[in-house]
Protein backbone atom coordinates (compact mmCIF):
# COMPACT_ATOMS: atom_id res chain seq x y z
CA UNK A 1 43.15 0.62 10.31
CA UNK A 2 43.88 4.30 11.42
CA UNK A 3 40.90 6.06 13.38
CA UNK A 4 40.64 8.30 10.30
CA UNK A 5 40.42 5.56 7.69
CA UNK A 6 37.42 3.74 10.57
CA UNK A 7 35.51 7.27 10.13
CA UNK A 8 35.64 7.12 6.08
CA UNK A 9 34.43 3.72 6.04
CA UNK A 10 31.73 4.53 8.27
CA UNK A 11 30.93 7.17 6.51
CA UNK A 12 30.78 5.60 3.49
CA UNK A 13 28.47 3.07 5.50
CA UNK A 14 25.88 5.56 6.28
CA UNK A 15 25.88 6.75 2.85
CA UNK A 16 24.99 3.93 1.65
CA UNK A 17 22.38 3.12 3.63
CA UNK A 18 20.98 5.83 3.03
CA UNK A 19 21.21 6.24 -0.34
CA UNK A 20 19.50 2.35 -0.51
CA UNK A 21 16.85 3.64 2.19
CA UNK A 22 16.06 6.69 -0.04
CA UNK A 23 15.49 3.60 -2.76
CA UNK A 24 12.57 1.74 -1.39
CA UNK A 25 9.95 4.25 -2.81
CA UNK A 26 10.82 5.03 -6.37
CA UNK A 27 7.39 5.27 -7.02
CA UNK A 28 6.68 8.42 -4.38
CA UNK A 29 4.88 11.29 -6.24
CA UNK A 30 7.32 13.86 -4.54
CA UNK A 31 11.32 14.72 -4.90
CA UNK A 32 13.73 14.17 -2.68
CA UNK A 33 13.28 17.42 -1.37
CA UNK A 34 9.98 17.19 -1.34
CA UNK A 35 10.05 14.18 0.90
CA UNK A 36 12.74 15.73 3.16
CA UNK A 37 10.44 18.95 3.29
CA UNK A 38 7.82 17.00 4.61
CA UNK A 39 9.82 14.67 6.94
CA UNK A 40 10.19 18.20 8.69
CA UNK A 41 7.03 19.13 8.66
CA UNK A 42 6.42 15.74 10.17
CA UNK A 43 9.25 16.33 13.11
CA UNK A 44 8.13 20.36 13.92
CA UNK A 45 4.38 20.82 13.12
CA UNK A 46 4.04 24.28 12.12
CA UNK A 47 7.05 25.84 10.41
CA UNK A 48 7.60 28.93 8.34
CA UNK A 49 8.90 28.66 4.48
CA UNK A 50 12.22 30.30 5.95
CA UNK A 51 12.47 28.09 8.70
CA UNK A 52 12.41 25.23 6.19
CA UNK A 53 14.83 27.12 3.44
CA UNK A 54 17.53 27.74 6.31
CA UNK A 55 17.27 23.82 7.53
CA UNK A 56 17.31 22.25 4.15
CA UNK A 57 19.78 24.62 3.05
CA UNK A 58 17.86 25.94 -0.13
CA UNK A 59 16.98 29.11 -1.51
CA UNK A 60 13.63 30.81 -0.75
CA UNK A 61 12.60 30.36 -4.62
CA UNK A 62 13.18 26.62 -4.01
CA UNK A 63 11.41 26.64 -1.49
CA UNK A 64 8.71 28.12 -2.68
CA UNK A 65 8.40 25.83 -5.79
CA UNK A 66 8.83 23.46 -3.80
CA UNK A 67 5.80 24.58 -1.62
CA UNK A 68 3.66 25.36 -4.68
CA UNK A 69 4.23 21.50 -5.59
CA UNK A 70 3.35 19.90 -2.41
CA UNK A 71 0.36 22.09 -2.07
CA UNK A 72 -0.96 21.30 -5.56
CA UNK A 73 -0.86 17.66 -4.52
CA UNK A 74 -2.67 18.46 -1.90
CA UNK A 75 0.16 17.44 0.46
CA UNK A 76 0.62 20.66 2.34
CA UNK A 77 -1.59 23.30 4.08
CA UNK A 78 -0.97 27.05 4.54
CA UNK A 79 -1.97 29.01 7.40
CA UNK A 80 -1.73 32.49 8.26
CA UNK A 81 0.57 32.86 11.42
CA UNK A 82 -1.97 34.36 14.18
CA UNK A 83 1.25 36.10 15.35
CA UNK A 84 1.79 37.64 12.82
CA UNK A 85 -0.96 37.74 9.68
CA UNK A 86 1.77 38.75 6.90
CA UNK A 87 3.28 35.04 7.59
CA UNK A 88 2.29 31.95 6.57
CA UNK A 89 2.62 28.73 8.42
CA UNK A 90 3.23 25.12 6.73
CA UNK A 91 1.99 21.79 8.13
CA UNK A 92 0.90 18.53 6.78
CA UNK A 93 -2.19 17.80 5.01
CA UNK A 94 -3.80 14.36 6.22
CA UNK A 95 -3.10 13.37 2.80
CA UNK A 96 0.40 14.41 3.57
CA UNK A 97 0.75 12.78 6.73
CA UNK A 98 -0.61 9.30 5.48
CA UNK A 99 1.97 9.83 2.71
CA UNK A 100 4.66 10.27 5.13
CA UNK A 101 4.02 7.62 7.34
CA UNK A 102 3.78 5.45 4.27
CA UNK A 103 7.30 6.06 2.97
CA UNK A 104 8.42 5.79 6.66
CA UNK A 105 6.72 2.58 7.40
CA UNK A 106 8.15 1.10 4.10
CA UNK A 107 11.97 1.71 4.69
CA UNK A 108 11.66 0.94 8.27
CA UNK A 109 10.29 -2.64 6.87
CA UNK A 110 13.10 -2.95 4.43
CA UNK A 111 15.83 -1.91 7.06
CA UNK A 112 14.52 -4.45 9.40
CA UNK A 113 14.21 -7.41 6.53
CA UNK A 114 17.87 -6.45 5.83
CA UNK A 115 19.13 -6.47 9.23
CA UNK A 116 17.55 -9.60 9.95
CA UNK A 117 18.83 -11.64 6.65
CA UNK A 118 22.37 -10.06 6.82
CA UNK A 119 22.82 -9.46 10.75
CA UNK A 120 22.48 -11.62 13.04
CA UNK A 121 20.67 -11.08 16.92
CA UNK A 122 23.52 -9.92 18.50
CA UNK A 123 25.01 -7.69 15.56
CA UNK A 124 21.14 -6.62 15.46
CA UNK A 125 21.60 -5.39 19.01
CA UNK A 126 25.09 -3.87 18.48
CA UNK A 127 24.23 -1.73 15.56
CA UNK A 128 21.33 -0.82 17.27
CA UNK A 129 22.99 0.33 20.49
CA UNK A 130 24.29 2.75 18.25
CA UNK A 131 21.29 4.55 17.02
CA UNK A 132 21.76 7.20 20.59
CA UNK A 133 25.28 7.94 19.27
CA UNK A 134 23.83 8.80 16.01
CA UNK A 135 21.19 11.04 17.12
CA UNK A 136 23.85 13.01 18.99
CA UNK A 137 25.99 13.59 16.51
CA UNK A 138 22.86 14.74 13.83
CA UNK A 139 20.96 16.99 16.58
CA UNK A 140 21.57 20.65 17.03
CA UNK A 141 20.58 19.81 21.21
């Protein structure tokens, strides 16, 4: 197997497992989006709506629906910036934050049920000595 046919089928690995990850709460009250806004919320604290629209790659209106949505669940919170009173500032509600740690602690149990009926300890250990690799190559640092 050529080093470019290795990086499609990993590839194709990751998207899988994430696309069965994204599976394990089809019940969540939120979109994808939704989830992904808040997962950011959850990584950076206090972040403007552009901040969010330039990471996830969406328009402002999306972003702002999007917004309006999590807020009306009472997911959200919206502060004016002290910096700057014309700005708001997004963070997590408590609600919001239990959510997200919900949805985080679920897939984190599936992942590790999966790995340990279709892995075992030392393939554990390998694909976990990958996990710094990973990080790498999806941080802007």
């Amino acid at each position: 197997m050529t080093t470019a046919e290795k990086v499609s089928a990993f590839r194709l690995g990751l998207f899988r497992l994430a696309r069965l990850l994204r599976r394990q709460r089809l019940d969540l009250p939120i979109s994808h989006t939704e989830f992904n806004i808040m997962a950011l919320l959850g990584r950076r604290q206090r972040v403007l709506p552009s901040e969010i629209a330039t990471e996830e790659k969406i328009s402002a209106q999306a972003i702002s629906q999007n917004l309006n949505a999590l807020e009306n669940q009472g997911l959200i919170i919206r502060t004016t910036d002290p910096a700057d009173r014309r700005r708001a500032l997004i963070s997590l509600s408590e609600q919001g934050r239990e959510l997200l740690d919900q949805i985080k602690h679920d897939r984190d149990a599936w992942l590790l049920a999966a790995m340990h009926e279709r892995l075992d300890a030392a393939e554990r250990d390998q694909l976990l000595a990958v996990w710094p690799l990973l990080q790498k190559l999806t941080t802007n640092e």
